[in-house]
Structure formats: C-alpha cells, structure tokens
N, C-alpha and C. Protein backbone atom coordinates (compact mmCIF):
# COMPACT_ATOMS: atom_id res chain seq x y z
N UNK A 1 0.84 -1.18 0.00
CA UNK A 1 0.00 0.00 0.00
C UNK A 1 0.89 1.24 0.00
N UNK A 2 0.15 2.44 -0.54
CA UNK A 2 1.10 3.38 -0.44
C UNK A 2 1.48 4.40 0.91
N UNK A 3 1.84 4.82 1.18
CA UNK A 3 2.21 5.92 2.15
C UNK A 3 2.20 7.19 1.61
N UNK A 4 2.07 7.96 2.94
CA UNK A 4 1.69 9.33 2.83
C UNK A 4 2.50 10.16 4.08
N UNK A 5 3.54 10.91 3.92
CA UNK A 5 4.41 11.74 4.68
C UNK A 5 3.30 12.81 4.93
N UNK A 6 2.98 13.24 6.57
CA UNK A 6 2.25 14.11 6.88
C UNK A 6 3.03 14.93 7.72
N UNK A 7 3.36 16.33 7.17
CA UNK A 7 4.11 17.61 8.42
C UNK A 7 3.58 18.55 8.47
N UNK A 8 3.03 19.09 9.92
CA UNK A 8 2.59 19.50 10.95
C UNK A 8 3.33 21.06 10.37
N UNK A 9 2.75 22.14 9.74
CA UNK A 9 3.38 22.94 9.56
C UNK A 9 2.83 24.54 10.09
N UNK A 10 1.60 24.39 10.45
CA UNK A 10 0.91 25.80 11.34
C UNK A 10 0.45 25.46 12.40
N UNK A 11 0.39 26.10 13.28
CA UNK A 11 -0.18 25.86 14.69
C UNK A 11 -1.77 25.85 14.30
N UNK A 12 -1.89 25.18 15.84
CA UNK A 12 -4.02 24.84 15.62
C UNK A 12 -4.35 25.70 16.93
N UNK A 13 -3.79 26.57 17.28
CA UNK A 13 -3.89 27.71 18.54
C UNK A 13 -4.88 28.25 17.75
N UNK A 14 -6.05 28.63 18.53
CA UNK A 14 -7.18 29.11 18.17
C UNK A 14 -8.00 28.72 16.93
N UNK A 15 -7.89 27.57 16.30
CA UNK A 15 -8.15 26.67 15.85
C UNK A 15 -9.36 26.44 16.30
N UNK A 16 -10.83 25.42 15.80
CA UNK A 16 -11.88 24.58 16.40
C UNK A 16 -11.12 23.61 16.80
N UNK A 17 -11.84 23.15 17.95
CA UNK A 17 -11.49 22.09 18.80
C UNK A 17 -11.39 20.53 17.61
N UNK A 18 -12.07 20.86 16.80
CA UNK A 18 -12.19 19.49 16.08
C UNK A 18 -10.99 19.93 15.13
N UNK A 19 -10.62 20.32 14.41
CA UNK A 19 -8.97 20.37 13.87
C UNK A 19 -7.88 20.15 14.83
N UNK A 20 -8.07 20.45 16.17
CA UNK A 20 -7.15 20.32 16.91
C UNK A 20 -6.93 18.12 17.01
N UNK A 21 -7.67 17.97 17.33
CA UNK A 21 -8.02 16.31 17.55
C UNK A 21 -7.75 16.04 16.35
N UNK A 22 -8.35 16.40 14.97
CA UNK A 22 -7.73 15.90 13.89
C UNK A 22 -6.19 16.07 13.81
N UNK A 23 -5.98 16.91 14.13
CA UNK A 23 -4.09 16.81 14.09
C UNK A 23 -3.63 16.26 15.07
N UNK A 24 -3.76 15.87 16.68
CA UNK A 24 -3.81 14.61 17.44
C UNK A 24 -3.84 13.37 16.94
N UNK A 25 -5.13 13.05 16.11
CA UNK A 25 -5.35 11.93 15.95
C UNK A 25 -4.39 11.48 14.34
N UNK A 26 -4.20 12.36 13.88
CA UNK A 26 -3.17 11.73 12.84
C UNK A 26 -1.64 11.81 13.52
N UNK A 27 -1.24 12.20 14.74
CA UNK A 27 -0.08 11.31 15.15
C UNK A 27 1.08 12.46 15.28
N UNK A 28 0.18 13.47 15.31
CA UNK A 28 1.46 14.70 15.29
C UNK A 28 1.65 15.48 16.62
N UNK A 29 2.46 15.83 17.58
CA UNK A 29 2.63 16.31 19.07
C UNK A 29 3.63 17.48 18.85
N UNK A 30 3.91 17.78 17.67
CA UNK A 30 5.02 18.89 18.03
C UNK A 30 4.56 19.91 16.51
N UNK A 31 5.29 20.86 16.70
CA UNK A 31 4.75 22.09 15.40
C UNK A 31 6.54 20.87 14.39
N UNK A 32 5.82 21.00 13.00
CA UNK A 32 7.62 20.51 12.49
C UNK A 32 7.12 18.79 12.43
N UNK A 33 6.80 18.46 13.22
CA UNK A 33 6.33 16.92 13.17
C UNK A 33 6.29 16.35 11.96
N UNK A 34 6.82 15.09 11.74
CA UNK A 34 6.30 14.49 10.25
C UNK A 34 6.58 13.26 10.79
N UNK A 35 4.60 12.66 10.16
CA UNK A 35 5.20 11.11 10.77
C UNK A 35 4.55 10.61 8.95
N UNK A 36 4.50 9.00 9.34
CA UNK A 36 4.19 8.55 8.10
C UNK A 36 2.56 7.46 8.12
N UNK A 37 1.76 7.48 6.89
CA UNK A 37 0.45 6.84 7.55
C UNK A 37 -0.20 6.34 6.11
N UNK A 38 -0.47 5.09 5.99
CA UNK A 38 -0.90 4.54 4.90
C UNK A 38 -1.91 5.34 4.00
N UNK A 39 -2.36 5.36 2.75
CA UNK A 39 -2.98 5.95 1.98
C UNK A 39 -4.40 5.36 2.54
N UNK A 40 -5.27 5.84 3.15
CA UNK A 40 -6.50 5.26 2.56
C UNK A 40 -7.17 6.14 2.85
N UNK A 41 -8.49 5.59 3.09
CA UNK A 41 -9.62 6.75 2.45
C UNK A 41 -9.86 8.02 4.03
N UNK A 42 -9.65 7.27 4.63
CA UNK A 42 -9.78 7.61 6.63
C UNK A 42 -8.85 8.95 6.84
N UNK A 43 -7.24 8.59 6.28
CA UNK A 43 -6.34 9.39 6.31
C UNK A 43 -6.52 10.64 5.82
N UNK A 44 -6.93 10.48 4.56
CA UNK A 44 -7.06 11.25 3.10
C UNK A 44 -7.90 12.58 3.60
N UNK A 45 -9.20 12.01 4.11
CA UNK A 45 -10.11 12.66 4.83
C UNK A 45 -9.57 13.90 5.86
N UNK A 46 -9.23 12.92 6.74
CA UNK A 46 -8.62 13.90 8.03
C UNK A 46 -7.14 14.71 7.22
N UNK A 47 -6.93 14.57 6.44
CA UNK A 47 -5.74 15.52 5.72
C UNK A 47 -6.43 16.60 5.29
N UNK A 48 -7.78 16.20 4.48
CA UNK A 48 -8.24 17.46 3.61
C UNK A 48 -8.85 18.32 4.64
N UNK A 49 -9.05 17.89 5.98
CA UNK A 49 -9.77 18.63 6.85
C UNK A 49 -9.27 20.09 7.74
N UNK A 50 -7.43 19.44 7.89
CA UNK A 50 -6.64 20.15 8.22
C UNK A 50 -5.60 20.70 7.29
N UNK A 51 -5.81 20.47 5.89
CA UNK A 51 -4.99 21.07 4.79
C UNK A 51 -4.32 22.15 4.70
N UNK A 52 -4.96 23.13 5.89
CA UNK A 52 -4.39 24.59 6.01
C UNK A 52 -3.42 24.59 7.01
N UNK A 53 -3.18 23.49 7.54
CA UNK A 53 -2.57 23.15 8.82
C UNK A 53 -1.05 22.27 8.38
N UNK A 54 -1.30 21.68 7.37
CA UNK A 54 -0.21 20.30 6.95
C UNK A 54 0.08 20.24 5.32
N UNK A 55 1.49 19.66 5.74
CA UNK A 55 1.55 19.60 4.34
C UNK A 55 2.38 17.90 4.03
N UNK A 56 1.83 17.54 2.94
CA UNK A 56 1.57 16.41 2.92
C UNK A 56 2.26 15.95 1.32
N UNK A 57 3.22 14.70 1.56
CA UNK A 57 3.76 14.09 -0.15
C UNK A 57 3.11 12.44 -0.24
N UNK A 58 3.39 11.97 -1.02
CA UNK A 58 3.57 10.92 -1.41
C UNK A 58 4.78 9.92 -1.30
N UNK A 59 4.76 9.83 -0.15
CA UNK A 59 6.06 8.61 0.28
C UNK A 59 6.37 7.34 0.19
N UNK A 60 7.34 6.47 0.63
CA UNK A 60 7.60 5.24 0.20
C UNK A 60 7.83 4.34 1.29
C-alpha cells in the first residue's frame, strides 16, 4: 500500500477544537512533526480537513 508523509506545519492555537483532535489523531505532538500513515480513504479525509494546517507528499 502506499504511504503518505504528513508535516505538521501551522499551529491549531485558536483553531476549532475538532482540527485540533484531527491533528492529534493523525499522530502529530510537536509544530515541524512528520510522521508517516498509509494511503486510505480515513487518512485522506482527516488531511483534507486540516490542509491549512499540513503539508503532505507521497512517500515510500
């Protein structure tokens, strides 16, 4: 399956509470963060939600 490099690149300070948990729940604890998380449809979702927040490639 493919992967997806996700980094944590604006703060969620004053943010809705629900972007905040979306960037929790995809695995990120620090501003700079980049972790890594299979392609599927779940991920994809919670990416487009916080898009203004992360920035995101196509990894291996």
């Amino acid at each position: 399956m493919a992967k997806i490099k996700v980094t944590w690149k604006k703060s969620a300070i004053g943010r809705p509470d629900r972007q905040e948990r979306t960037i929790r729940a995809l695995g990120l604890h620090r501003l700079g963060e980049t972790v890594t998380h299979d392609d599927t449809p779940a991920i994809l979702g919670m990416i487009r939600s916080v898009s203004h927040l992360v920035e995101w490639t196509q990894g291996d």
